[in-house]
Protein backbone atom coordinates (compact mmCIF):
# COMPACT_ATOMS: atom_id res chain seq x y z
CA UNK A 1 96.36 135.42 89.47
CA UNK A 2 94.53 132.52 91.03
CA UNK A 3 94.31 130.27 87.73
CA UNK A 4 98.04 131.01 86.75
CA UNK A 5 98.48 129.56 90.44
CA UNK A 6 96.53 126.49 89.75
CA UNK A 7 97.72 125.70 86.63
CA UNK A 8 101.54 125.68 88.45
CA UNK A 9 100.65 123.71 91.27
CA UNK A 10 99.12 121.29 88.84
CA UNK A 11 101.68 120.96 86.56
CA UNK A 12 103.67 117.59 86.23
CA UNK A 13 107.30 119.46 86.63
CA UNK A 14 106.01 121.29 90.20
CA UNK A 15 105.09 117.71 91.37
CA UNK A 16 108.27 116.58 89.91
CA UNK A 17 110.09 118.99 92.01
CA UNK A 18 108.19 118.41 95.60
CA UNK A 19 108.78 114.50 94.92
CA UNK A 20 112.48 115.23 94.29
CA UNK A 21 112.72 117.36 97.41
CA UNK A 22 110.97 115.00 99.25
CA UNK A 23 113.23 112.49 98.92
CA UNK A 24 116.20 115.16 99.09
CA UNK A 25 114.94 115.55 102.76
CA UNK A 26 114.53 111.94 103.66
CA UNK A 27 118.04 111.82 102.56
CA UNK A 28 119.28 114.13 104.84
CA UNK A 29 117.51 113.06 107.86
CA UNK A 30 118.82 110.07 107.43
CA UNK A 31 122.62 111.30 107.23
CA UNK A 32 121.52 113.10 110.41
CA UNK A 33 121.58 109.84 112.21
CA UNK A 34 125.35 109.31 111.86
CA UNK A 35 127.51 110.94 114.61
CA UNK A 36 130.33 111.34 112.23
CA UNK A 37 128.51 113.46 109.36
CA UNK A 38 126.54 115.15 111.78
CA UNK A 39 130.03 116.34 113.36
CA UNK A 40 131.62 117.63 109.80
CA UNK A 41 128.29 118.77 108.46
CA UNK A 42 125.99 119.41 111.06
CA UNK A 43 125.25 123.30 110.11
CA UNK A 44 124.73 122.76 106.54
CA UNK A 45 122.21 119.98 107.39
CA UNK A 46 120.26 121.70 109.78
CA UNK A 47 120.06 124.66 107.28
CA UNK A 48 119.12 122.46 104.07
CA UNK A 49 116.65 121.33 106.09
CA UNK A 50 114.70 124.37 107.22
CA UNK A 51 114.49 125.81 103.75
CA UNK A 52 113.00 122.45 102.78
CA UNK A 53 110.22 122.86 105.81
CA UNK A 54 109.68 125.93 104.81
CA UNK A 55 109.60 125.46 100.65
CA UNK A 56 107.09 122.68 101.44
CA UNK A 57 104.70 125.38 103.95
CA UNK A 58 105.14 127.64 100.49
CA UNK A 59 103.84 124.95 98.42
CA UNK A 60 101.35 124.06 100.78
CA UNK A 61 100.44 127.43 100.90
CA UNK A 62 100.35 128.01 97.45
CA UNK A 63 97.71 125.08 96.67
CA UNK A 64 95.40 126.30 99.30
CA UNK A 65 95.52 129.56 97.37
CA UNK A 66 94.77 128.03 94.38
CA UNK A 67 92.39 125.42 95.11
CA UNK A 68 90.47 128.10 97.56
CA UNK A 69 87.91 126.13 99.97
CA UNK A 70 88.25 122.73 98.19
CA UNK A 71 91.42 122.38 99.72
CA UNK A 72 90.01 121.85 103.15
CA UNK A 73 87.54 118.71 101.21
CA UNK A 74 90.02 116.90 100.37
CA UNK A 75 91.64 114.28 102.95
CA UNK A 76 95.26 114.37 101.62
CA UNK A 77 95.62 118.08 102.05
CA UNK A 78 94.59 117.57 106.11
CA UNK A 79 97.23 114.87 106.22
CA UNK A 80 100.17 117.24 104.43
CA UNK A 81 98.89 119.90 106.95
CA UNK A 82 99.15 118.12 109.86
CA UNK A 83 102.92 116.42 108.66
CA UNK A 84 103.69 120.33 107.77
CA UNK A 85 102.30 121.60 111.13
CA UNK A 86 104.54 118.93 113.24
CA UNK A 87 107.39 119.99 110.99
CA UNK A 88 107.23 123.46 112.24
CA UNK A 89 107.22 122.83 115.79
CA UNK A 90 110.10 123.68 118.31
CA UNK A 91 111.88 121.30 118.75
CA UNK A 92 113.83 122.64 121.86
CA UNK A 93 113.08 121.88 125.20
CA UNK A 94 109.85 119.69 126.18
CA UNK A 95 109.19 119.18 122.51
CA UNK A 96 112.71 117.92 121.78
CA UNK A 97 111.42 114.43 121.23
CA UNK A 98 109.02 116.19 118.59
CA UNK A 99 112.82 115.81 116.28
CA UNK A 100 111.94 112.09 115.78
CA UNK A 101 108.64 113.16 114.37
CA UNK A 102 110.55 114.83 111.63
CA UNK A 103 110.92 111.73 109.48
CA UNK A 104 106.97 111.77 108.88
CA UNK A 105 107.62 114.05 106.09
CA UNK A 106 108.44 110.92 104.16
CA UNK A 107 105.23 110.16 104.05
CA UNK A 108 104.06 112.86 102.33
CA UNK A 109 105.15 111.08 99.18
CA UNK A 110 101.65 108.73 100.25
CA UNK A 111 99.75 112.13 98.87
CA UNK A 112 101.81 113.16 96.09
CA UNK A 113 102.37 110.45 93.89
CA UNK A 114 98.77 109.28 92.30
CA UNK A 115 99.52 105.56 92.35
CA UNK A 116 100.99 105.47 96.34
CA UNK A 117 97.52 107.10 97.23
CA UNK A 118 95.25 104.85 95.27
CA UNK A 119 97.31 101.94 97.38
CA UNK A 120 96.55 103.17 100.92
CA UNK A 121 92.95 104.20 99.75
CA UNK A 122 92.46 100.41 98.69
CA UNK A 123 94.02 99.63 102.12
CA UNK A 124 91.37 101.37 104.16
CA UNK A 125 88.66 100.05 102.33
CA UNK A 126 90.31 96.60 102.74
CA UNK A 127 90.06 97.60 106.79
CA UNK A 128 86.41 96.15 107.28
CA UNK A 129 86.95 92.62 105.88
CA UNK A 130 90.74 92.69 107.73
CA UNK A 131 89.26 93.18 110.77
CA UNK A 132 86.74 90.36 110.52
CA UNK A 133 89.92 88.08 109.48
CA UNK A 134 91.60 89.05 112.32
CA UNK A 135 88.88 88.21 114.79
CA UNK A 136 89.18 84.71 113.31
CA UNK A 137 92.76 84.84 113.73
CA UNK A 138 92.18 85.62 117.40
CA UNK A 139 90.17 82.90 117.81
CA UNK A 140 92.01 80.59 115.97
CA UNK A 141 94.85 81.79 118.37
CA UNK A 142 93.23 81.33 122.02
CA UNK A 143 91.68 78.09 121.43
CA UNK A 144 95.83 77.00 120.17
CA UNK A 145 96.56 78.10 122.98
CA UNK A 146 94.52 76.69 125.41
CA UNK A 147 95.12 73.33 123.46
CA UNK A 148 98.78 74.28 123.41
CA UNK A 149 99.10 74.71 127.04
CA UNK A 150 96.98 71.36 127.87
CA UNK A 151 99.09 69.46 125.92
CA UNK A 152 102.36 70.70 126.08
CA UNK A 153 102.76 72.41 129.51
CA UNK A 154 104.68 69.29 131.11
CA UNK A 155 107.01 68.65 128.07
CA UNK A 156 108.03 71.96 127.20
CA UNK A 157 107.15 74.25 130.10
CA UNK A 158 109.67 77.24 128.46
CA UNK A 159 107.13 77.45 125.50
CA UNK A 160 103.91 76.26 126.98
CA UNK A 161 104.11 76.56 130.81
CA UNK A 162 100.69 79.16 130.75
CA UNK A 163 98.27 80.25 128.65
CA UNK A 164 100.02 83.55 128.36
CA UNK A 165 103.55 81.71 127.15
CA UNK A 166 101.86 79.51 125.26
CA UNK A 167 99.98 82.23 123.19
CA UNK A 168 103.26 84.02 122.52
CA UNK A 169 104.83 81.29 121.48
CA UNK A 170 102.00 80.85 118.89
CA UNK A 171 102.42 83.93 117.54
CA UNK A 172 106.04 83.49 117.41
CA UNK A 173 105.31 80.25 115.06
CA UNK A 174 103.04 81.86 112.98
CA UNK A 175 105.39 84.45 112.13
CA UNK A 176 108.06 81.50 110.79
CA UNK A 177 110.48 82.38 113.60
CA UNK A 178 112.47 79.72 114.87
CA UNK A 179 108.94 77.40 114.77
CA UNK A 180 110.59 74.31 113.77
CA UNK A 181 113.63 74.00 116.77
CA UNK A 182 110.55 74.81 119.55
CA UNK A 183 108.59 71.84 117.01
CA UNK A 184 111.82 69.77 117.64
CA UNK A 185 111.74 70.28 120.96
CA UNK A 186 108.34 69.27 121.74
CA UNK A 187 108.38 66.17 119.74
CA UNK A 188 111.66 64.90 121.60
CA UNK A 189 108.94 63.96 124.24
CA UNK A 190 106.24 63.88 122.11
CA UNK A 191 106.29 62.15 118.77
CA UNK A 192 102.97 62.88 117.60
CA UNK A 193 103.03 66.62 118.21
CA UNK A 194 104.28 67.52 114.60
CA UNK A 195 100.36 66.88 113.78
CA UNK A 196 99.52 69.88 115.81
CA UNK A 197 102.12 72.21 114.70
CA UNK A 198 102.07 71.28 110.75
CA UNK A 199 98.05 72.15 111.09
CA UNK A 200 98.33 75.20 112.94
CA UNK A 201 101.05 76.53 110.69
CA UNK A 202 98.79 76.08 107.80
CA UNK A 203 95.33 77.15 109.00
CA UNK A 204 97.01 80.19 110.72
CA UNK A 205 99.73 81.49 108.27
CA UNK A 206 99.12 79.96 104.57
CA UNK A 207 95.25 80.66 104.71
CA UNK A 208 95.18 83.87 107.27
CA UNK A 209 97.58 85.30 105.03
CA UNK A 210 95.98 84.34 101.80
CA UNK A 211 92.12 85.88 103.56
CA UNK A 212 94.12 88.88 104.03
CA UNK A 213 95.95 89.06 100.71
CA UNK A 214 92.86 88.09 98.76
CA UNK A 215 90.61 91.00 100.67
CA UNK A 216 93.03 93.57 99.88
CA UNK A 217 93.17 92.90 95.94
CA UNK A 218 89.49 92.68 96.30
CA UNK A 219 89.36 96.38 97.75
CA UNK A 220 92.21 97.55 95.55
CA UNK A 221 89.80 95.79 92.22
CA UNK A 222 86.97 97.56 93.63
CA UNK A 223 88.21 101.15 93.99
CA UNK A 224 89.81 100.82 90.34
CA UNK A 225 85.95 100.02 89.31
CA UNK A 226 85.10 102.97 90.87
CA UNK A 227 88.00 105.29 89.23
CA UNK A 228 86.40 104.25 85.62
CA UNK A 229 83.50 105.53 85.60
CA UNK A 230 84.98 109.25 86.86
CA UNK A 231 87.79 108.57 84.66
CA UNK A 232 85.45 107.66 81.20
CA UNK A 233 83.37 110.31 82.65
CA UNK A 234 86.25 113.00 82.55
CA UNK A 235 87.07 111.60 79.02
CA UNK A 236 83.47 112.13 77.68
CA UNK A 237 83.57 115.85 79.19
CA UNK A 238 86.97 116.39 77.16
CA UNK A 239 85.39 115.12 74.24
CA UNK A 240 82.72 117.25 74.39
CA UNK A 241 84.52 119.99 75.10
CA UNK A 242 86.85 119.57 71.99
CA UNK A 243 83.34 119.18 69.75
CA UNK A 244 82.37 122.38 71.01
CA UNK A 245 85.86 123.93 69.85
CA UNK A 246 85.95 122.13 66.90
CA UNK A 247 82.31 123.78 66.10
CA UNK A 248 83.38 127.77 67.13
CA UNK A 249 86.43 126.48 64.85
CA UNK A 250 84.06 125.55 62.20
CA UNK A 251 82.08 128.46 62.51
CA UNK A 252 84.74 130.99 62.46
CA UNK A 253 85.92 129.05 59.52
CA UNK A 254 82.61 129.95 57.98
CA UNK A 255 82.69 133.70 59.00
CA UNK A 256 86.28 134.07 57.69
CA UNK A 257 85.36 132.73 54.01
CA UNK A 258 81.88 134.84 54.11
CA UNK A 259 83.98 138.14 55.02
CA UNK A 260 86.94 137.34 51.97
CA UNK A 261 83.92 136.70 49.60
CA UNK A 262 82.32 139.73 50.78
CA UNK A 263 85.26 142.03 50.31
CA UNK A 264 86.03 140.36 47.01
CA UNK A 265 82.80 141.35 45.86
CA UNK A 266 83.46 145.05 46.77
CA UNK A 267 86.84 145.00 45.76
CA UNK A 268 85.20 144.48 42.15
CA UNK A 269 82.54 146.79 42.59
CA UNK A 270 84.92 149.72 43.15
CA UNK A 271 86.88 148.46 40.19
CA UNK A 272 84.10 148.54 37.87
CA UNK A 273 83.44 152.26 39.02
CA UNK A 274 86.81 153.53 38.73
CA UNK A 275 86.96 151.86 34.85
């Protein structure tokens, strides 16, 4: 029973079908946001989505069956559980705001589809060298600031008043947003000040964002090397597995011919006697 199990959880058109479902029941909580559908079809939502929760608790249930105790190794199967387990919680009374959590089961497309996973595991191994870029970024941030705020704070006391302004307006220019009017602005009184703004913009978004762009290719590079081996491992144990059948084949083969020639022989043999 077990193996029959396996081989349907496993199987391309199963996976097929929880993707498709998936995405069915993004679809519908997203028609749940509007008033007006809720109003004509409110009912019929709320039921399609149940019998999704609960198909996806069968599946889940079904490959914990089938995979038996190395369901619990594997990290993706605690992250379905705990999107299932939020799924299934009341979501009347004090856990009414639990609703919004509902949308999570999105997600659950990060476990399911090969590629999406290998993505967010390069991510997380991309997390280290992130965080040291972002500690630069930090830095590089403050002492703007501070600078910011020393030179600035009497011109353009709406951006640069405090430290604490100062810094958000910073961050504000790093993202693109609106940096070249509060540039403008600043260089009505001060002429010079497009030297500090043109080198901030480029230390802090062209080169930040090409550190962090160039360590998460590096960690998505590095965790393909790693899939090779296991996958020209996997490759070498099919081959040798289809040698070995090819050799029972061969040997059967061999058996087969030995038991014609064998009854050919006594086919004769009675002949001859009978004559």
């Amino acid at each position: 029973m077990r193996p029959r199990i396996h081989a349907l959880v496993d199987a391309p058109l199963f996976q097929r079908a929880i993707i498709t479902l998936i995405l069915v029941n993004a679809g519908i909580l997203g028609l749940e946001t509007s008033p007006a559908v809720v109003e004509a079809h409110g009912p019929l939502l709320h039921a399609l989505d149940r019998v999704l929760v609960w198909v996806f608790v069968t599946e889940i249930a079904l490959r914990w069956y089938a995979h038996g105790r190395r369901f619990l190794s594997d990290p993706w199967n605690w992250f379905d559980l705990v999107i299932i387990g939020i799924a299934l919680l009341p979501a009347t009374g004090p856990f009414s705001v639990l609703r919004v959590l509902r949308v999570l089961r999105v997600l659950r497309l990060l476990s399911v589809i090969p590629s999406l996973r290998m993505v967010v595991t390069g991510l997380f191994r991309a997390l280290p060298g992130m965080a040291s870029i972002s500690l630069l970024l930090v830095l590089l941030l403050y002492v703007s600031g501070v600078m910011a705020t020393k030179l600035f704070q009497e011109e353009a006391p709406r951006h640069f008043g405090d430290l604490w302004t100062s810094l958000f307006t910073l961050f504000q220019i790093m993202t693109g947003d609106s940096w070249s009017s509060i540039a403008r602005e600043v260089m009505e009184e001060e002429p010079l000040a497009w030297v500090f703004f043109i080198a901030y913009i480029l230390v802090s978004t062209f080169i930040a964002l090409n550190l962090f762009i160039a360590v998460a290719v590096e960690a998505l590079e590095q965790g393909r090397g790693r899939d090779r081996p296991a996958e020209r491992e996997h490759s070498r144990e099919q081959s040798r597995e289809q040698e070995a059948l090819l050799a029972e084949l061969r040997g059967l083969r061999a058996e087969v011919a030995d038991l014609r020639e064998a009854l050919g022989t006594g086919g004769l043999g009675t002949g001859e006697r009978v004559r």
